[in-house]
Structure formats: structure tokens, C-alpha cells
Protein backbone atom coordinates (compact mmCIF):
# COMPACT_ATOMS: atom_id res chain seq x y z
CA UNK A 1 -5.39 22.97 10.96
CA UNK A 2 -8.37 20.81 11.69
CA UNK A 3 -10.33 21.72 8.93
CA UNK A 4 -7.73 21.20 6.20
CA UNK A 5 -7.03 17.81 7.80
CA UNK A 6 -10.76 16.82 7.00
CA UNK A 7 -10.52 18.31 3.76
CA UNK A 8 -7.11 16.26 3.42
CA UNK A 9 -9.32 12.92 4.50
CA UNK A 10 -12.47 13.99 2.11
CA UNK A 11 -10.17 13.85 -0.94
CA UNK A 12 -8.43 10.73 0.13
CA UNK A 13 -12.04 8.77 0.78
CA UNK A 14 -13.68 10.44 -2.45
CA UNK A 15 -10.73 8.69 -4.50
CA UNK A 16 -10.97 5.31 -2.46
CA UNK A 17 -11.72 3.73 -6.38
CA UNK A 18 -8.11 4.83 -7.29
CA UNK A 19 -6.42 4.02 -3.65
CA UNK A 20 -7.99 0.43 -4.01
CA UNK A 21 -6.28 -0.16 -7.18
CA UNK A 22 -2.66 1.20 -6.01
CA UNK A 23 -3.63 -1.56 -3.20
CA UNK A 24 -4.33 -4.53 -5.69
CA UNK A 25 -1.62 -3.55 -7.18
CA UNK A 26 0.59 -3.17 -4.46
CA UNK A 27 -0.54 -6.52 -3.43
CA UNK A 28 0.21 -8.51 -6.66
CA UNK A 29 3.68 -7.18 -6.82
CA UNK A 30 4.53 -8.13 -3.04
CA UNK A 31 3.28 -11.73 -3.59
CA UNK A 32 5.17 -12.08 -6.72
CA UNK A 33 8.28 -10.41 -4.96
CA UNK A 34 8.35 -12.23 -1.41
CA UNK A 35 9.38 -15.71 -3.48
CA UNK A 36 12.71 -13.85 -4.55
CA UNK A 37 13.62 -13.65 -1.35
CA UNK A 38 13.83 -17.04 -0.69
CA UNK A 39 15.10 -18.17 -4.11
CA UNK A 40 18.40 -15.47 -4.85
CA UNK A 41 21.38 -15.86 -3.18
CA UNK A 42 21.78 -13.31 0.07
CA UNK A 43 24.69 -11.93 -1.58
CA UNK A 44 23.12 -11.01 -5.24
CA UNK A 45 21.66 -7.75 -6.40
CA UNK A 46 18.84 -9.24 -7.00
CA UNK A 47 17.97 -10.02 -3.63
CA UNK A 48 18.97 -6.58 -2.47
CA UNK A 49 16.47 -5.35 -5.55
CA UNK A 50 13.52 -7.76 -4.28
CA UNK A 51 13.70 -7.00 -0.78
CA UNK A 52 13.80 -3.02 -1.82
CA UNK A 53 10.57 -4.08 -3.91
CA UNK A 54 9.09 -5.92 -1.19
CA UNK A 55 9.76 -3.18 1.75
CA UNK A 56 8.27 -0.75 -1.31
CA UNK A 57 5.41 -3.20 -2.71
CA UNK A 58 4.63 -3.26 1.29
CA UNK A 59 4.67 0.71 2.42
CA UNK A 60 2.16 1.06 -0.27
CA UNK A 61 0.02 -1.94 0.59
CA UNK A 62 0.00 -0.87 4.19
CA UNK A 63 -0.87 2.97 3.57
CA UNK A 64 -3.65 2.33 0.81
CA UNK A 65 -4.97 -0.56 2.63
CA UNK A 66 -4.86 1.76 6.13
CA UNK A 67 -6.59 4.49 3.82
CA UNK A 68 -9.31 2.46 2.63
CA UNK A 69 -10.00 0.78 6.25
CA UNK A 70 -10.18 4.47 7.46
CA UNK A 71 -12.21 5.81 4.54
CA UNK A 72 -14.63 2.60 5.02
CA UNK A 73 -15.18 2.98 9.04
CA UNK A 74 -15.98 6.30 8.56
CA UNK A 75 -18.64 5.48 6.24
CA UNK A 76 -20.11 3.19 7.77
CA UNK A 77 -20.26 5.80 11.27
CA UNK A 78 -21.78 8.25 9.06
């Protein structure tokens, strides 16, 4: 189990190029989302579509952003 978890982590930290743009992206589409919240009416499907996009937009920034801090600590141990 504990060597196919580091093989698991290699993978993720040799593609840190591709996880950093799912996090730019990510990141664009929750600041361009977060307004919507504020602007549709509470009882719209559009709010209930924006704040699906932001929760979404948000998981993604959080786990490719946590993957990249990881990936970068444990370069910089090595």
C-alpha cells in the first residue's frame, strides 16, 4: 500500500505543469463566478447554477492548489 501511494504522489508531482493550469483555471472561473452570487436573485436558477460553479470552481482550486503545495514542499525537502 505504501509504495503505490508514492507512486500515486510521483505521478501527481511529475504532472504539476498540467495540475497548475487546472488551478489557474479553476481560479479564473471562481472569481468570475463569486460576483453572481451577489448579483441573481436567491430564488433564480442562476444563482443555484453559480453557487454549484463556485462550490465546483472551488473543490478544484483547493485540491490542485493542495497538490501543488504538496508536490512543491517535497521538493524543496529533497
Amino acid at each position: 500500500m505504501g509504495e503505490s501511494r508514492e507512486v500515486f504522489i510521483e505521478e501527481v508531482c511529475a504532472r504539476s505543469n498540467r495540475i497548475a493550469v487546472v488551478f489557474i483555471l479553476a481560479s479564473v472561473f471562481l472569481v468570475v463566478q463569486v460576483p453572481y452570487l451577489f448579483i441573481a436573485d436567491p430564488d433564480s436558477a442562476i444563482y443555484v447554477i453559480s453557487t454549484l460553479n463556485v462550490v465546483g470552481a472551488g473543490g478544484f482550486a483547493l485540491v490542485s492548489g493542495a497538490a501543488l503545495y504538496y508536490c512543491r514542499q517535497r521538493q524543496d525537502s529533497e
